[in-house]
C-alpha atoms as a PDB file:
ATOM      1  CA  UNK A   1       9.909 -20.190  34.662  1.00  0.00           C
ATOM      2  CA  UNK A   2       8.712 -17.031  32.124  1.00  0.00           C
ATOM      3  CA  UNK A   3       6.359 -18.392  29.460  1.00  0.00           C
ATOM      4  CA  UNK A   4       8.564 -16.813  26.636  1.00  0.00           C
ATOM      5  CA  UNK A   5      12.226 -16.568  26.609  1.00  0.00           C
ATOM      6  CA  UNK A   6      14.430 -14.547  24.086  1.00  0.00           C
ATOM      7  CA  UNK A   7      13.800 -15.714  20.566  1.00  0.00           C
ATOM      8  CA  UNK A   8      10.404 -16.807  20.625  1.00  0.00           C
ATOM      9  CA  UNK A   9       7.790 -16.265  18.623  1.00  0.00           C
ATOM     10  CA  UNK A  10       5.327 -13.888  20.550  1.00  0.00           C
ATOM     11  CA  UNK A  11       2.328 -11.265  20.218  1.00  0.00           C
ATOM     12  CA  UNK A  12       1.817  -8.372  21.463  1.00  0.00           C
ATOM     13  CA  UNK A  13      -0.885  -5.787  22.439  1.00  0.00           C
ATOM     14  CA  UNK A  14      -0.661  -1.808  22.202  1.00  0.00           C
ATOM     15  CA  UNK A  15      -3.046   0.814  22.420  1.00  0.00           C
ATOM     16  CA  UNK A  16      -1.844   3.504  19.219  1.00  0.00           C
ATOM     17  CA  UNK A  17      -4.236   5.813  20.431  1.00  0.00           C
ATOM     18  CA  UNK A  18      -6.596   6.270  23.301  1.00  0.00           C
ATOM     19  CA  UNK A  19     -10.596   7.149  22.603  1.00  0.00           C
ATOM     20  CA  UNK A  20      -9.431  10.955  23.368  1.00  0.00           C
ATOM     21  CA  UNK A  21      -6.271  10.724  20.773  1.00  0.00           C
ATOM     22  CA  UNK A  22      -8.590   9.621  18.026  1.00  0.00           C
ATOM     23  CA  UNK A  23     -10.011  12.508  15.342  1.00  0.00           C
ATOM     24  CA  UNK A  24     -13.447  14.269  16.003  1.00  0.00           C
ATOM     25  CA  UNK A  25     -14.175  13.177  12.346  1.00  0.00           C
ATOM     26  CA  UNK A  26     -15.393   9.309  13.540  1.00  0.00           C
ATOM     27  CA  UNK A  27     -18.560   8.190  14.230  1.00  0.00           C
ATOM     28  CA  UNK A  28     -19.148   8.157  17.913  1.00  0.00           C
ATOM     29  CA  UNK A  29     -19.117   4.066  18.303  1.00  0.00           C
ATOM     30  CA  UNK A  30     -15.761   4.093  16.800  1.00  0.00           C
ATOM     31  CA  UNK A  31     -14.130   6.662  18.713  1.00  0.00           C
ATOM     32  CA  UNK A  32     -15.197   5.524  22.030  1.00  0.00           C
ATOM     33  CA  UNK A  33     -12.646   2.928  21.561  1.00  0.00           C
ATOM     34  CA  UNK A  34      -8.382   3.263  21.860  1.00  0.00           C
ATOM     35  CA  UNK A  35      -7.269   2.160  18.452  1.00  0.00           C
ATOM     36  CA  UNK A  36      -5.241  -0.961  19.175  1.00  0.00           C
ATOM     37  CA  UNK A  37      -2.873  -3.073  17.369  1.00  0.00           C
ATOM     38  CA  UNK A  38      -1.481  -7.006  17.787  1.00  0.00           C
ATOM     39  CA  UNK A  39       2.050  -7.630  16.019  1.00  0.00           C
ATOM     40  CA  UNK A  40       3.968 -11.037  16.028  1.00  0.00           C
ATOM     41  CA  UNK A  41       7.707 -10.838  16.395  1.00  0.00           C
ATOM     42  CA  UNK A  42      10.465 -12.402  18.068  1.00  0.00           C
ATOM     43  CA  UNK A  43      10.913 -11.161  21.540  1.00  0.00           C
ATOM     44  CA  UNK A  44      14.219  -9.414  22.666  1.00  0.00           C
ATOM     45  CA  UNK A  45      14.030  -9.613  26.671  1.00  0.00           C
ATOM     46  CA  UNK A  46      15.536 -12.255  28.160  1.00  0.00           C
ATOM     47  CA  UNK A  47      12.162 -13.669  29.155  1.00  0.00           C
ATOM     48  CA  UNK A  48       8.819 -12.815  29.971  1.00  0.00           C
ATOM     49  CA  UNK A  49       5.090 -13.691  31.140  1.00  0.00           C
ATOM     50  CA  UNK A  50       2.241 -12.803  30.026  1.00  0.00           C
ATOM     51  CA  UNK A  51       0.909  -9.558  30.667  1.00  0.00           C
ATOM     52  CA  UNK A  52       4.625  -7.988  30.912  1.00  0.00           C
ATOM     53  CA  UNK A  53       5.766  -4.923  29.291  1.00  0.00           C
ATOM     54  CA  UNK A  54       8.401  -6.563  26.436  1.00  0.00           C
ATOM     55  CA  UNK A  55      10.279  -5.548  23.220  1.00  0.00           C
ATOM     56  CA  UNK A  56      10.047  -7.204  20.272  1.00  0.00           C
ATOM     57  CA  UNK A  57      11.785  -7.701  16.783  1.00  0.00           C
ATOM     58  CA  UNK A  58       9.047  -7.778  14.183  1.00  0.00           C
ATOM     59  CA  UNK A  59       9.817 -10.134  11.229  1.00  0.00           C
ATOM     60  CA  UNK A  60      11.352  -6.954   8.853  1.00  0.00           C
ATOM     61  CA  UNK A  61      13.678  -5.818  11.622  1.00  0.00           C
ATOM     62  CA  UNK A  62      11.675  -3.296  13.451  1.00  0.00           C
ATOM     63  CA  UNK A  63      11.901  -3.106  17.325  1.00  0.00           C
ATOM     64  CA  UNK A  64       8.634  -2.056  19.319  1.00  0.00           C
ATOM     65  CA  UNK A  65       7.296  -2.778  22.505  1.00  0.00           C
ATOM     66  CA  UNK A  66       3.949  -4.075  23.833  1.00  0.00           C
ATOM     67  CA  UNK A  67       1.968  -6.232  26.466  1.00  0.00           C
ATOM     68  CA  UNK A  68       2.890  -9.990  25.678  1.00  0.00           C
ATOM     69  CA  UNK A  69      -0.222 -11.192  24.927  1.00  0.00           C
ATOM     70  CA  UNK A  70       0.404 -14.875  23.276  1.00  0.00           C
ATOM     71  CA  UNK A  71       3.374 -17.307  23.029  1.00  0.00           C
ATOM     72  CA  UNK A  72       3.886 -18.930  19.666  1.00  0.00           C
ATOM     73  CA  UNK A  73       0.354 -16.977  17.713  1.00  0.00           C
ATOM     74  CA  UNK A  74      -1.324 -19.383  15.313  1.00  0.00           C
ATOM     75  CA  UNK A  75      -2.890 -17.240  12.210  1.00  0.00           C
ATOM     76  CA  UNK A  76      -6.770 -18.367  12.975  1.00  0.00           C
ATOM     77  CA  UNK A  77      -8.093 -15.808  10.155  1.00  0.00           C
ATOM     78  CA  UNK A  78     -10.263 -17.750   7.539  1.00  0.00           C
ATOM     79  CA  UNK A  79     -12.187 -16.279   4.412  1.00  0.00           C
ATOM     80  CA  UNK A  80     -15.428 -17.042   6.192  1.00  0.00           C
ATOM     81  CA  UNK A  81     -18.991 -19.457   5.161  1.00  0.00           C
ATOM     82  CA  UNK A  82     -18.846 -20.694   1.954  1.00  0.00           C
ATOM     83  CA  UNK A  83     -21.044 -18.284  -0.050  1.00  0.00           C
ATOM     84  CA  UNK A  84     -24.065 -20.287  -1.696  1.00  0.00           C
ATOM     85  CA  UNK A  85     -24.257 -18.178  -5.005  1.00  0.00           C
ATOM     86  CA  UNK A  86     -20.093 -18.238  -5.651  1.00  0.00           C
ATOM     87  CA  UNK A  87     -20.053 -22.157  -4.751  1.00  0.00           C
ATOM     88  CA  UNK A  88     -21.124 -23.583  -8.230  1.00  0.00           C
ATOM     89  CA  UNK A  89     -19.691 -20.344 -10.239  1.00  0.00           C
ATOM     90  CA  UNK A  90     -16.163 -22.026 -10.988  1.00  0.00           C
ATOM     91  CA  UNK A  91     -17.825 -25.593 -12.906  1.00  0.00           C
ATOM     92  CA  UNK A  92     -20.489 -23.190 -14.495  1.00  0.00           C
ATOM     93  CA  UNK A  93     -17.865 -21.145 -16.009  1.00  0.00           C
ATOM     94  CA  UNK A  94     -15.441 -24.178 -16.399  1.00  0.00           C
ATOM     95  CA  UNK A  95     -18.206 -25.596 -18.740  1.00  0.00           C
ATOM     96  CA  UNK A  96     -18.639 -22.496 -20.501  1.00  0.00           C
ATOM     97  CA  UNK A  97     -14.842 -22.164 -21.593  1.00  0.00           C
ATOM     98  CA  UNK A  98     -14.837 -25.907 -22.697  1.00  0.00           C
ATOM     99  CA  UNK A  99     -17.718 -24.876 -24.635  1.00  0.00           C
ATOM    100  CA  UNK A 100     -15.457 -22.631 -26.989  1.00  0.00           C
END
């Protein structure tokens, strides 16, 4: 049984541009490494596993192919720690305001 059949949610993987693609103008830790991209879409094929070669259609209608790299992607991104100086800015300033 594939892990992700036509209509599901998926992600996939593709290298834009290998370390010899990118342009002489970045620093050498940077280019060393393909330029890669992850996009979420809705896959086309009539199933797949992971690893495979499929085409997706990305939520505005584009179709582009990839490595299927997850089935049904959560969005794990998070605005990081909690930054000690901004934490008590919003009741200082609320005070101030009620001040005027």
């Amino acid at each position: 049984m594939p892990d992700a059949k036509r209509g599901d949610l998926v992600q996939i993987h593709r290298i834009v541009l290998e370390p010899d693609q990118r342009p002489d103008n970045l620093p050498s830790c940077t280019k060393s490494v393909p330029y890669e991209c992850w996009i979420k879409g809705f896959l086309i094929d009539e199933g797949a596993n992971m690893g495979d070669e499929v085409k997706i259609q990305t939520f505005i209608g584009r179709e582009i192919s990839g490595i299927l790299y997850q089935v049904s992607p959560i969005y794990d991104h998070n605005f990081g720690e909690p930054q000690k100086e901004l934490v008590s800015i919003g009741n200082g300033v609320r005070r101030q305001l009620e001040k005027t």
